[in-house]
Structures are given as C-alpha cells and as structure tokens.
PDB file of N, CA and C in Angstrom:
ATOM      1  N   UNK A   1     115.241  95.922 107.781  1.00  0.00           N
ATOM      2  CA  UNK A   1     115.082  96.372 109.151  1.00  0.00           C
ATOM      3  C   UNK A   1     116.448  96.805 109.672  1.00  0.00           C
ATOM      4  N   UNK A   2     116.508  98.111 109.965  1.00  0.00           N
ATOM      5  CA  UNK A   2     118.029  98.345 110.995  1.00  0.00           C
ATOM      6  C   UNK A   2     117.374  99.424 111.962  1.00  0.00           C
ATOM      7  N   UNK A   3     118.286  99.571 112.877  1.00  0.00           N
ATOM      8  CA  UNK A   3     117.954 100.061 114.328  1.00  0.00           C
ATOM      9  C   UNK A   3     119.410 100.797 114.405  1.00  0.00           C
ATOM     10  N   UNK A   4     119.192 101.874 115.367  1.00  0.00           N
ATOM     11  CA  UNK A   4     120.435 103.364 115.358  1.00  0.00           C
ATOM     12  C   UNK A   4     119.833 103.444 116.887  1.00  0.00           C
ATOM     13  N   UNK A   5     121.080 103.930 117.476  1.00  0.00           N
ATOM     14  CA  UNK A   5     121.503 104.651 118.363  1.00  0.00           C
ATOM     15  C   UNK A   5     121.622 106.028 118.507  1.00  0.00           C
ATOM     16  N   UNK A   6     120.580 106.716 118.905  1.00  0.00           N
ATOM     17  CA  UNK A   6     120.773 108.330 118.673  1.00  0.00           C
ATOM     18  C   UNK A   6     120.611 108.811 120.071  1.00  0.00           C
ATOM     19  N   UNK A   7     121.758 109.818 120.149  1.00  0.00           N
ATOM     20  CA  UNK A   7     122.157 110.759 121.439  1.00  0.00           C
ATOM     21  C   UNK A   7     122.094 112.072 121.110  1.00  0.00           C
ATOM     22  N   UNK A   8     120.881 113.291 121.396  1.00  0.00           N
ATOM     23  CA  UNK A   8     120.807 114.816 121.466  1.00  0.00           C
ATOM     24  C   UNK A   8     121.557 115.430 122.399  1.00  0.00           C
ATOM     25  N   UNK A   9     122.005 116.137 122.021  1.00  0.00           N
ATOM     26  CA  UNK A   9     122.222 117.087 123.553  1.00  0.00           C
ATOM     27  C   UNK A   9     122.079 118.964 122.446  1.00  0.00           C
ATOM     28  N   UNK A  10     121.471 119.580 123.567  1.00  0.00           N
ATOM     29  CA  UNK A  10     121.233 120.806 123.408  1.00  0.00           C
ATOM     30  C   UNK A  10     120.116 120.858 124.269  1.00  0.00           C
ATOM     31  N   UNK A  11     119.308 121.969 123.855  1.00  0.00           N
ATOM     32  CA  UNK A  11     118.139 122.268 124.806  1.00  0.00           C
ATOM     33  C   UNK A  11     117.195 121.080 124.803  1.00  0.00           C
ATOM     34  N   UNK A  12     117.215 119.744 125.378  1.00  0.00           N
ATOM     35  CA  UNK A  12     116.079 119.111 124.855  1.00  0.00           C
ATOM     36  C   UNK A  12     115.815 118.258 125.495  1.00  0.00           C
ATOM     37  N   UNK A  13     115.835 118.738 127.484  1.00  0.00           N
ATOM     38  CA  UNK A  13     115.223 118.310 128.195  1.00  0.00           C
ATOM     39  C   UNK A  13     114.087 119.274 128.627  1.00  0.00           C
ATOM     40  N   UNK A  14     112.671 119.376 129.182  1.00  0.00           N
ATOM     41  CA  UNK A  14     112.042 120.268 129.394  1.00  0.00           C
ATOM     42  C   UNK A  14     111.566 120.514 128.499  1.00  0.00           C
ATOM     43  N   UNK A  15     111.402 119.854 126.899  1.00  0.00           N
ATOM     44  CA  UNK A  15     110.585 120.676 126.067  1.00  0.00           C
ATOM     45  C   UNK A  15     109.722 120.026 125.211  1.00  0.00           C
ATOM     46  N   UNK A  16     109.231 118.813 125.956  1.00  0.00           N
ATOM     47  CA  UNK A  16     108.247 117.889 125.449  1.00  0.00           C
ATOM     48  C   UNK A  16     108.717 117.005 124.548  1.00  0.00           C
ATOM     49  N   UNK A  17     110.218 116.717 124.425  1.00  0.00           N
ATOM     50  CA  UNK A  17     110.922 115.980 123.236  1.00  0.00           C
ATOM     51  C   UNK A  17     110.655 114.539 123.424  1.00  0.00           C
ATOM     52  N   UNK A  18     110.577 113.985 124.387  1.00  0.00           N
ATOM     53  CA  UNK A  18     110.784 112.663 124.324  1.00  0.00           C
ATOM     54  C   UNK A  18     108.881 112.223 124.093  1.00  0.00           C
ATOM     55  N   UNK A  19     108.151 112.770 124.254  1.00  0.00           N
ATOM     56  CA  UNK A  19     106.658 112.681 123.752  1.00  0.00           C
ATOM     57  C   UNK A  19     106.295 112.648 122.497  1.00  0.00           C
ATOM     58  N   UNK A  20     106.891 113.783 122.150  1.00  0.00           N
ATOM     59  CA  UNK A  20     107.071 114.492 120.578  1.00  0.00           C
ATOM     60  C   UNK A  20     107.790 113.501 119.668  1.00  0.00           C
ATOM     61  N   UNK A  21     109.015 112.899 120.250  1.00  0.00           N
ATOM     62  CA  UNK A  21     109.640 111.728 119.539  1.00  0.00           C
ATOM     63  C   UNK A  21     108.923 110.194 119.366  1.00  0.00           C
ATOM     64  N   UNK A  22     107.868 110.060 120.327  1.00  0.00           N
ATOM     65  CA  UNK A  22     107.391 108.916 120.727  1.00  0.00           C
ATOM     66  C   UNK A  22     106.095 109.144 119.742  1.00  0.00           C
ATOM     67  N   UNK A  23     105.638 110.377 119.403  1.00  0.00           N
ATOM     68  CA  UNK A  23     104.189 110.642 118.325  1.00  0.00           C
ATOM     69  C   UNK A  23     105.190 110.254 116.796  1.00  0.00           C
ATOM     70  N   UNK A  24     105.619 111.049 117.043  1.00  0.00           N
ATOM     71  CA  UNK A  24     106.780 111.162 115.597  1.00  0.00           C
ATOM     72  C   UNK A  24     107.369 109.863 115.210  1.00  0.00           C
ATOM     73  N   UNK A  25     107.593 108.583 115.972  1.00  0.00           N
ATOM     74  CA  UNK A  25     108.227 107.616 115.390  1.00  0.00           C
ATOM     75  C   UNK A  25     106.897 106.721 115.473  1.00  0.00           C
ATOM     76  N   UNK A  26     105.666 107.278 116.284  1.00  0.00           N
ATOM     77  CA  UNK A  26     104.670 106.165 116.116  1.00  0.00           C
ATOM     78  C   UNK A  26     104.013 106.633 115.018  1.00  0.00           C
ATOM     79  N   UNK A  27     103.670 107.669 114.796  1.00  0.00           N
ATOM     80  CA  UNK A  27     103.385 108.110 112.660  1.00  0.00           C
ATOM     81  C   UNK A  27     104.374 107.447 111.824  1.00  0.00           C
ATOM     82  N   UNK A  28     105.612 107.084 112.228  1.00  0.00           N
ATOM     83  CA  UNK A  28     106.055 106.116 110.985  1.00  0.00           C
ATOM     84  C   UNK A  28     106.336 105.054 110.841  1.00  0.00           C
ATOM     85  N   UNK A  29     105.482 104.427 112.210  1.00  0.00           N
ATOM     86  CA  UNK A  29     105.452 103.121 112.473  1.00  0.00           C
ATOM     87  C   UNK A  29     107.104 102.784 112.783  1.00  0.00           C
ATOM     88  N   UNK A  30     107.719 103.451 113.272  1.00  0.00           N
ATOM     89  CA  UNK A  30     109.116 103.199 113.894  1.00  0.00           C
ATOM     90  C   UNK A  30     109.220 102.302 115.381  1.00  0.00           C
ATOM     91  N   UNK A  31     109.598 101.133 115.817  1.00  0.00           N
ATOM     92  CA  UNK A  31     109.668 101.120 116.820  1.00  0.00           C
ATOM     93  C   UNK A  31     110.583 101.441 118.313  1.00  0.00           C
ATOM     94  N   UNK A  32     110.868 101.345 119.239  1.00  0.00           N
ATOM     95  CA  UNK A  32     111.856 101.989 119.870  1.00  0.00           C
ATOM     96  C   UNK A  32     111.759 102.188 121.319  1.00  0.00           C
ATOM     97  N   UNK A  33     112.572 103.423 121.889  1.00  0.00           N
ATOM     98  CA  UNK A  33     112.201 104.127 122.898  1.00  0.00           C
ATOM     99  C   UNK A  33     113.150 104.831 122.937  1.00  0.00           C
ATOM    100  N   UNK A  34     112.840 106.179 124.265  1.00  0.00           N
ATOM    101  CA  UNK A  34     113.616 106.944 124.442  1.00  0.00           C
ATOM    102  C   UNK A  34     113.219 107.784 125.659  1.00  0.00           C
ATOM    103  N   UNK A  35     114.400 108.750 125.840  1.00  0.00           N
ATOM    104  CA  UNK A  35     114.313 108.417 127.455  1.00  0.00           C
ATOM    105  C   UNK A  35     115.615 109.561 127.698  1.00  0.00           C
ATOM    106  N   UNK A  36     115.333 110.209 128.860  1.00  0.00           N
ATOM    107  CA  UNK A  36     116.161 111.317 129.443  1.00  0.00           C
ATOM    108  C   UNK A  36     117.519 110.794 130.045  1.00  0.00           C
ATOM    109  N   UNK A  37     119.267 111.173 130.034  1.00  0.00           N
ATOM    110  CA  UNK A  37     119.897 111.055 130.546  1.00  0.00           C
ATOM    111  C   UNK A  37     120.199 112.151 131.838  1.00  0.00           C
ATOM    112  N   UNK A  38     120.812 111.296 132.617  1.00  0.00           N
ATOM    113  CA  UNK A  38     121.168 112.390 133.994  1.00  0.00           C
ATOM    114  C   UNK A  38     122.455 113.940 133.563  1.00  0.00           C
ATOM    115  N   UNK A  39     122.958 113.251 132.450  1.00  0.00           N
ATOM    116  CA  UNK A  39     123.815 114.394 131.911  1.00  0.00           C
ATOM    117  C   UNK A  39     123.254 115.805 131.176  1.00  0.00           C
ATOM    118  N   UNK A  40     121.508 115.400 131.350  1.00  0.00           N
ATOM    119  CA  UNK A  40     120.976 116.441 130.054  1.00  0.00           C
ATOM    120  C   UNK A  40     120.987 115.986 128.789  1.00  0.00           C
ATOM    121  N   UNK A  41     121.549 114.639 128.235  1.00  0.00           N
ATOM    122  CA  UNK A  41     121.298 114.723 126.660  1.00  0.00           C
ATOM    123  C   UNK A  41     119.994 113.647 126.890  1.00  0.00           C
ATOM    124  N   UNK A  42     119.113 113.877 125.951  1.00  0.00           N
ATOM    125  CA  UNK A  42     118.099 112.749 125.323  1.00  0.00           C
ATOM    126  C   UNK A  42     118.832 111.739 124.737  1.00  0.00           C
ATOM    127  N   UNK A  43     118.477 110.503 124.845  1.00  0.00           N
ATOM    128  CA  UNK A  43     119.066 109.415 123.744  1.00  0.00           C
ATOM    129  C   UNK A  43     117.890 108.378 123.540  1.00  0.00           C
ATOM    130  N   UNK A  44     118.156 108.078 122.520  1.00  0.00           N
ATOM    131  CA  UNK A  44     116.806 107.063 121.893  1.00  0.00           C
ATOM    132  C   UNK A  44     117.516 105.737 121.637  1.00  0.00           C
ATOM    133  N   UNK A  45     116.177 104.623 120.786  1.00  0.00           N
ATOM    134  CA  UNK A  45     116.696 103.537 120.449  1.00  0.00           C
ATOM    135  C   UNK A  45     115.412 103.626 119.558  1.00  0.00           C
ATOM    136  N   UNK A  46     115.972 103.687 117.865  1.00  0.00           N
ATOM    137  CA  UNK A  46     114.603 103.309 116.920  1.00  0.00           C
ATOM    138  C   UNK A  46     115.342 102.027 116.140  1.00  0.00           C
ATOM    139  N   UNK A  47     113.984 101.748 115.515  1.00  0.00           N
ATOM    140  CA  UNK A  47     114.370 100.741 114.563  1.00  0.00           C
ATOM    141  C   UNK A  47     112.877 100.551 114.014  1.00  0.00           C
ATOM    142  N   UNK A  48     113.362 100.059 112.606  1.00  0.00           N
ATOM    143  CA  UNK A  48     112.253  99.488 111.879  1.00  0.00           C
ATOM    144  C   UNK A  48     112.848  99.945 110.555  1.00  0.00           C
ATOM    145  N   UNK A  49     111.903 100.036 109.337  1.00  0.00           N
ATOM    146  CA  UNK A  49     112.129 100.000 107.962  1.00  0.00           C
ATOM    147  C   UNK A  49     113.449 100.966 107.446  1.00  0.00           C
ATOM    148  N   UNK A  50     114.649 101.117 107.025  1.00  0.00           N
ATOM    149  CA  UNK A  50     115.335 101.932 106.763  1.00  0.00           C
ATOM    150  C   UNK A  50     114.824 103.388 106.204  1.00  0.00           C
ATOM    151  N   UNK A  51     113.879 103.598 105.322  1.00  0.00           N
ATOM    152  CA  UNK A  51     113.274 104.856 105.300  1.00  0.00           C
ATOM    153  C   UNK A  51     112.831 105.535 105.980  1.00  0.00           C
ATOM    154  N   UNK A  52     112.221 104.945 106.887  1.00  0.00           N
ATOM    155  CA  UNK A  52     111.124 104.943 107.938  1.00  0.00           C
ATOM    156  C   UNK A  52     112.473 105.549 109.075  1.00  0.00           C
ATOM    157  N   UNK A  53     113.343 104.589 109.831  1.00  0.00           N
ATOM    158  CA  UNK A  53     114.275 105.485 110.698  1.00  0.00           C
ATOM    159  C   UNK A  53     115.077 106.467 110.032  1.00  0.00           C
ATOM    160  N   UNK A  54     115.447 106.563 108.934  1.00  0.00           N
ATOM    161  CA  UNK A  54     116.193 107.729 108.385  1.00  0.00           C
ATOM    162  C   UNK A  54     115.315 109.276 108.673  1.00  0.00           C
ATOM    163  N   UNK A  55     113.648 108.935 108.468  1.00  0.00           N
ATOM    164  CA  UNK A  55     113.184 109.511 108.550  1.00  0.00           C
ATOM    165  C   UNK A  55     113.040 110.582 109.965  1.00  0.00           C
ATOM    166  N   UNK A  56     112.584 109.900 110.839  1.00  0.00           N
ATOM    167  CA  UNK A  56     112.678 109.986 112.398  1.00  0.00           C
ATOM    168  C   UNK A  56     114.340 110.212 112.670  1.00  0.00           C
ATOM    169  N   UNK A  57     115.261 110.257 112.423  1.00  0.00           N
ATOM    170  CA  UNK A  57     116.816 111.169 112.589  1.00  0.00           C
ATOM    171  C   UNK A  57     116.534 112.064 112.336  1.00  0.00           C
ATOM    172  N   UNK A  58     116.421 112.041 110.739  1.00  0.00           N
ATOM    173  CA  UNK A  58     116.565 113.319 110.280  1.00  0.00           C
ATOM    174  C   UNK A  58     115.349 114.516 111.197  1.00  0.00           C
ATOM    175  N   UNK A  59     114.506 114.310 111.666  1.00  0.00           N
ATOM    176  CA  UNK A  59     113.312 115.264 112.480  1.00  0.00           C
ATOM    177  C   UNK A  59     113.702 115.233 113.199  1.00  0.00           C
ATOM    178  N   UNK A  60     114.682 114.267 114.222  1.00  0.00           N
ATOM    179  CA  UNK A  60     115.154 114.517 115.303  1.00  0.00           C
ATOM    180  C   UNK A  60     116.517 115.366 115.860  1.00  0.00           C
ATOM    181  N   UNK A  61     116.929 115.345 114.289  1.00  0.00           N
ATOM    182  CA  UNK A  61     117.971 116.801 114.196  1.00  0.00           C
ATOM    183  C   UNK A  61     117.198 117.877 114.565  1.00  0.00           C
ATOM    184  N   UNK A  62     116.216 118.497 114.327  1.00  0.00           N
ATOM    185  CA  UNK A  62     115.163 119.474 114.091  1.00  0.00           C
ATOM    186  C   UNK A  62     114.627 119.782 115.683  1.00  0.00           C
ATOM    187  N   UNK A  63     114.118 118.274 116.161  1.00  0.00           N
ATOM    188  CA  UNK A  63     113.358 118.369 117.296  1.00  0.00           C
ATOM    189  C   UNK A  63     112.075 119.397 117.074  1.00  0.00           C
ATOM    190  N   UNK A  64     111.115 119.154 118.479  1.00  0.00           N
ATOM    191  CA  UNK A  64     109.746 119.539 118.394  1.00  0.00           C
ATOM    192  C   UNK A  64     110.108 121.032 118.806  1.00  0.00           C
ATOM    193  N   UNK A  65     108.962 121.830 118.630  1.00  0.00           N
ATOM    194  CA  UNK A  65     109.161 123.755 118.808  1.00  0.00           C
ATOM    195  C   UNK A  65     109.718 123.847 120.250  1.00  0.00           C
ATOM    196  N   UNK A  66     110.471 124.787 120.493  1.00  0.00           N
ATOM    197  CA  UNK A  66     111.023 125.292 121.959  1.00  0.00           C
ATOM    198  C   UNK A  66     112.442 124.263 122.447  1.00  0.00           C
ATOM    199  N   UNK A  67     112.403 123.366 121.502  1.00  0.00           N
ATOM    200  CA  UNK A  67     113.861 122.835 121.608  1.00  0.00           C
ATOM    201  C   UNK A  67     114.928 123.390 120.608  1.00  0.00           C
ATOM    202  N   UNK A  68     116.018 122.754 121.280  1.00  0.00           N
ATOM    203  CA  UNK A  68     117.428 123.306 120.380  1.00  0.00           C
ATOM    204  C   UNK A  68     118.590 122.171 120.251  1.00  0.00           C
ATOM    205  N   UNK A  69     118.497 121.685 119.227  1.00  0.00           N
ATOM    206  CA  UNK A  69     119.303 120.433 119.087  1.00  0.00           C
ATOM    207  C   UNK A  69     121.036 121.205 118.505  1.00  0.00           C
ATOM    208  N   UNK A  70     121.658 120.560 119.253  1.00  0.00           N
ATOM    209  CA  UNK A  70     123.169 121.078 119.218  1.00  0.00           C
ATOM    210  C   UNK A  70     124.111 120.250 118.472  1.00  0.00           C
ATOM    211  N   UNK A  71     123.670 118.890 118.366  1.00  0.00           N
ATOM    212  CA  UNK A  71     124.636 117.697 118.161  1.00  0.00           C
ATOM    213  C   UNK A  71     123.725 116.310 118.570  1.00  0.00           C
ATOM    214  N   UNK A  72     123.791 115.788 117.691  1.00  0.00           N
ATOM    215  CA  UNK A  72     123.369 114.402 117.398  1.00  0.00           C
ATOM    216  C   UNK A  72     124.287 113.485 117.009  1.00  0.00           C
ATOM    217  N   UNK A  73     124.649 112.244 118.333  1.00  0.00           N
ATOM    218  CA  UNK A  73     125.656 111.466 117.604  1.00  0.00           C
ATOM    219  C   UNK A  73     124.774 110.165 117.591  1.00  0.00           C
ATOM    220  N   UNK A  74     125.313 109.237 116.043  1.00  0.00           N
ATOM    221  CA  UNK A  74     124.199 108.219 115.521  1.00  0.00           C
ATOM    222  C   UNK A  74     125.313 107.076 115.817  1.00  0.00           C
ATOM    223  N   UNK A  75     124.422 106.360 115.723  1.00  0.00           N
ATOM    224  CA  UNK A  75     125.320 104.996 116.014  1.00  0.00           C
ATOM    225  C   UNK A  75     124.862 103.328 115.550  1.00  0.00           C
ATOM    226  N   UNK A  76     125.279 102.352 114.588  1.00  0.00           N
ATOM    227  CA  UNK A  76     124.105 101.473 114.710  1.00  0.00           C
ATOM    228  C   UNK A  76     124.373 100.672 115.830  1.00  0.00           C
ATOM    229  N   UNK A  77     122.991 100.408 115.959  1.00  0.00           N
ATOM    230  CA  UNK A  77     122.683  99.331 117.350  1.00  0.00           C
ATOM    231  C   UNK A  77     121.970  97.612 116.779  1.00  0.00           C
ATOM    232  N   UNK A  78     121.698  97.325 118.066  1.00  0.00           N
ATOM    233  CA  UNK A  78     121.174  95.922 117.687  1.00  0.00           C
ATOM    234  C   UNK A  78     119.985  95.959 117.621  1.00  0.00           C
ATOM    235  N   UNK A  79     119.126  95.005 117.090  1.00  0.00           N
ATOM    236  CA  UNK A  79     117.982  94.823 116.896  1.00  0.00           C
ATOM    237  C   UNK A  79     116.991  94.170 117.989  1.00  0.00           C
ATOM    238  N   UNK A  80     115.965  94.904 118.818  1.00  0.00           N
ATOM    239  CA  UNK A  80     115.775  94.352 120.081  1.00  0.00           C
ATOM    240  C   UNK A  80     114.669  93.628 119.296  1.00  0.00           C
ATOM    241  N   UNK A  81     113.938  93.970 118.501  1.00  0.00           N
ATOM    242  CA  UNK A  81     112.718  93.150 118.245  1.00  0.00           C
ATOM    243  C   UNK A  81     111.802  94.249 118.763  1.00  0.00           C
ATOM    244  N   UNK A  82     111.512  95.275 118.925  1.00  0.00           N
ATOM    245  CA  UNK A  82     110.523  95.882 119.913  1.00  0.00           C
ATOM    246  C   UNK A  82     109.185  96.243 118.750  1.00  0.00           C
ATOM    247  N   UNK A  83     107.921  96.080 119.603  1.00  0.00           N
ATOM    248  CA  UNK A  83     106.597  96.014 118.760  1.00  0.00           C
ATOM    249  C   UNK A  83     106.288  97.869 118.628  1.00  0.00           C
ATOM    250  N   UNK A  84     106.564  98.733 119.462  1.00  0.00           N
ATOM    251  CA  UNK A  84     106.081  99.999 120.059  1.00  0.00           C
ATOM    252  C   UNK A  84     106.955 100.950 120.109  1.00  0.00           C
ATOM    253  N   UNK A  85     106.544 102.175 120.433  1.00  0.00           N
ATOM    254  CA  UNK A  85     107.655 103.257 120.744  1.00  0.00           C
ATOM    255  C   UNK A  85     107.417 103.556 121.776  1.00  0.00           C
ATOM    256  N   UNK A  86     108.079 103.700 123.023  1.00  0.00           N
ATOM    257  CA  UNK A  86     107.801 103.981 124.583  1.00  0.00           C
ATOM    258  C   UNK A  86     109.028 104.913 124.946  1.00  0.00           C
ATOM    259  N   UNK A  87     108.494 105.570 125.647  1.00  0.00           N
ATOM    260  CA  UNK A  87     109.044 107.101 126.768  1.00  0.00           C
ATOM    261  C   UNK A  87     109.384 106.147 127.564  1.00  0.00           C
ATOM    262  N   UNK A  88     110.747 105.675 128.054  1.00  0.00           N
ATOM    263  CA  UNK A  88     111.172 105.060 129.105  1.00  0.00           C
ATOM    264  C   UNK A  88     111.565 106.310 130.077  1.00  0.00           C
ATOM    265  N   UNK A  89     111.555 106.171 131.325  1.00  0.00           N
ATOM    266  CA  UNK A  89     111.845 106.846 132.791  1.00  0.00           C
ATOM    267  C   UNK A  89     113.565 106.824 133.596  1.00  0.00           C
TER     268      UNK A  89
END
C-alpha cells in the first residue's frame, strides 16, 4: 500500500477532471480524493495497491478529453486509511 501526492496544473479546471479522476481511480479500486485549488491547479490524494496508483498517475498525466495537463508534481504522502475516492469542494 503507498499513497502520492499529485498536483496538475494546465488546463484542468472546467473540464470535468476531478469526476473523470474520481471514475478513473474508482475502476482501479484506488482510494483518495481530489479537489480544485484557488490557484487553478487540481491536486489529488490516491493511495492503495502500488500498481494500481502508478496506474491512475500515469492517466492523470494524460487527463480526461478537453483537458491539457502541463506539469504534474508527485510527491509521497501519508497513508490516511481512506475506504473511497471523493471529489472534495
């Protein structure tokens, strides 16, 4: 089990990303959340099986259609324990 810290910035407020991330890490049984900053970048919190979050980065370089990912900085984080993936506000 490890858990990452991931921060987008590019086009990828306004374009259904943080929904799209929340389908996308719940197909790989990732748990987490993620959630809009006031600066414009998206930043998340996944965790679960190491394949499994490598997986969900690497797509989140990519992002869902009509976005534009510029820079992704990763980071590891701590392990909250979380059961779900939730769109925090």
């Amino acid at each position: 089990m490890i858990a990452r810290r991931v921060r987008l910035t590019g086009r990828v407020q306004g374009v259904f990303f943080r929904a799209w991330t929340r389908n996308e890490a719940r197909g790989l049984q990732v748990s987490g959340w993620v959630r809009n900053s006031s600066d414009g970048s998206v930043e998340a919190h996944v965790e679960g099986d190491e394949p499994a979050v490598n997986e969900l980065v690497d797509r989140l370089r990519e992002g869902p259609p009509h976005a534009r990912v510029d820079r992704v900085d990763l980071s590891d984080a701590a392990i909250e324990g979380l059961n779900t993936f939730d769109v925090r506000h």
